[in-house]
Protein backbone atom coordinates (compact mmCIF):
# COMPACT_ATOMS: atom_id res chain seq x y z
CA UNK A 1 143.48 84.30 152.07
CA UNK A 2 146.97 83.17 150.64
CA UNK A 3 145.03 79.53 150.44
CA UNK A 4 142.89 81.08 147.24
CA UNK A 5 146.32 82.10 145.45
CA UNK A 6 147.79 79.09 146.02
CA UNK A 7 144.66 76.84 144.82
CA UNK A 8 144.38 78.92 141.74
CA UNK A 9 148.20 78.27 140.81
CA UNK A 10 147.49 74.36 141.50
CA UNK A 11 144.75 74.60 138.91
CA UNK A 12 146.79 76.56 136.38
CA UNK A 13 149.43 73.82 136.82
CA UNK A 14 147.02 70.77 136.30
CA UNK A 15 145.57 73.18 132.93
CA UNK A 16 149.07 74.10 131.69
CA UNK A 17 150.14 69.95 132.22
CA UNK A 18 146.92 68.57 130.37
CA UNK A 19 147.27 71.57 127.59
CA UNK A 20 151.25 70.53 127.25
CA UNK A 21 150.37 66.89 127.33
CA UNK A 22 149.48 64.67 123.99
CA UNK A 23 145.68 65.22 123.20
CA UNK A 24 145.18 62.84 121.03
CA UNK A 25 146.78 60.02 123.41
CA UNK A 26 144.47 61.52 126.03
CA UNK A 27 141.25 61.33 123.61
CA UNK A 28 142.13 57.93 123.08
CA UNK A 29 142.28 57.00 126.61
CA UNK A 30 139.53 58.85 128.19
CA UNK A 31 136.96 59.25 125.31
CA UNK A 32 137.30 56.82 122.58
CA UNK A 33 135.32 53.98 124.59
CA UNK A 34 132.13 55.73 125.05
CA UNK A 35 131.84 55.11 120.94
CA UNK A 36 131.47 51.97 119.03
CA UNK A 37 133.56 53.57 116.59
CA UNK A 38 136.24 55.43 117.81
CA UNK A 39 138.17 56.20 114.66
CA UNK A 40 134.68 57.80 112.97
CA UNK A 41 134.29 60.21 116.18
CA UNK A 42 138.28 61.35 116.49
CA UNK A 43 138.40 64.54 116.29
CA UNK A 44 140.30 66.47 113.94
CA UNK A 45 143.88 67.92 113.83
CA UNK A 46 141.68 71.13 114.51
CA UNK A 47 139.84 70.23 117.53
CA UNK A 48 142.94 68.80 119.27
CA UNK A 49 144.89 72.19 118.69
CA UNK A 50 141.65 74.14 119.66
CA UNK A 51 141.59 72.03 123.00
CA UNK A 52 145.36 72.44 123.74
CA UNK A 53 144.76 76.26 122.76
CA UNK A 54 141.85 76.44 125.45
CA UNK A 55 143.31 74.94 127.82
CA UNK A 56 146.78 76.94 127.66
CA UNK A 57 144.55 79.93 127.45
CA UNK A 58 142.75 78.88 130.83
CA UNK A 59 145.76 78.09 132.17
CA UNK A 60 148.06 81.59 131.64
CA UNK A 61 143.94 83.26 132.88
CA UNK A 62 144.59 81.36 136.28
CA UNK A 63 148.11 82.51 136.68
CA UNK A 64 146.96 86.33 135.57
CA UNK A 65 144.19 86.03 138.41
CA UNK A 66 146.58 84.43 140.70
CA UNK A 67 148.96 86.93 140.55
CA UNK A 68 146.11 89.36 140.95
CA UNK A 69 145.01 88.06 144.22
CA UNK A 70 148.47 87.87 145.56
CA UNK A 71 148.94 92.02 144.54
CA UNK A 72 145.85 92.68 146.00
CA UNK A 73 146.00 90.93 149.76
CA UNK A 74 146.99 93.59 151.46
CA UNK A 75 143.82 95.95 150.06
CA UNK A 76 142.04 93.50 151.18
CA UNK A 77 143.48 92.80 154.92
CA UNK A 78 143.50 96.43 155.36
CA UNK A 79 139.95 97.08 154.74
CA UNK A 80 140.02 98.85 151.81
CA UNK A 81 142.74 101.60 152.39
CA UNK A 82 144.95 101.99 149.88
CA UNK A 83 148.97 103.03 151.01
């Protein structure tokens, strides 16, 4: 059960690392070569904030959930019952 908790933190770690990390740099690495001409396709200013946005957003929604499950173990070990 603690395995779940533990995943979801992992994830919110990779989210909150790719939303920290350079967008654009990362565009250019992983996207630009599908297009025969990158600098037409970049994205905008807008779109890279929007991204790192999402993705911080996603991130601190992992954590929330995370912290949930981790609260919540005990209701559900016990069956239900409340203390």
């Amino acid at each position: 059960m603690i395995g779940i908790g533990i995943f979801m933190l992992l994830i919110a770690l990779w989210l909150g690392g790719m939303g920290l990390a350079d967008q654009k740099a990362l565009w250019w690495r992983f996207q630009a070569r599908r297009f025969s001409d990158p600098e037409a396709n970049e994205p905008s200013e807008a779109g890279y904030r929007g991204r790192r946005i999402l993705l911080l957003s996603c991130a601190a929604v992992m954590v929330a959930m995370a912290v949930w499950w981790f609260t919540d173990i005990d209701y559900f070990e016990s069956g239900g019952l409340r203390d």
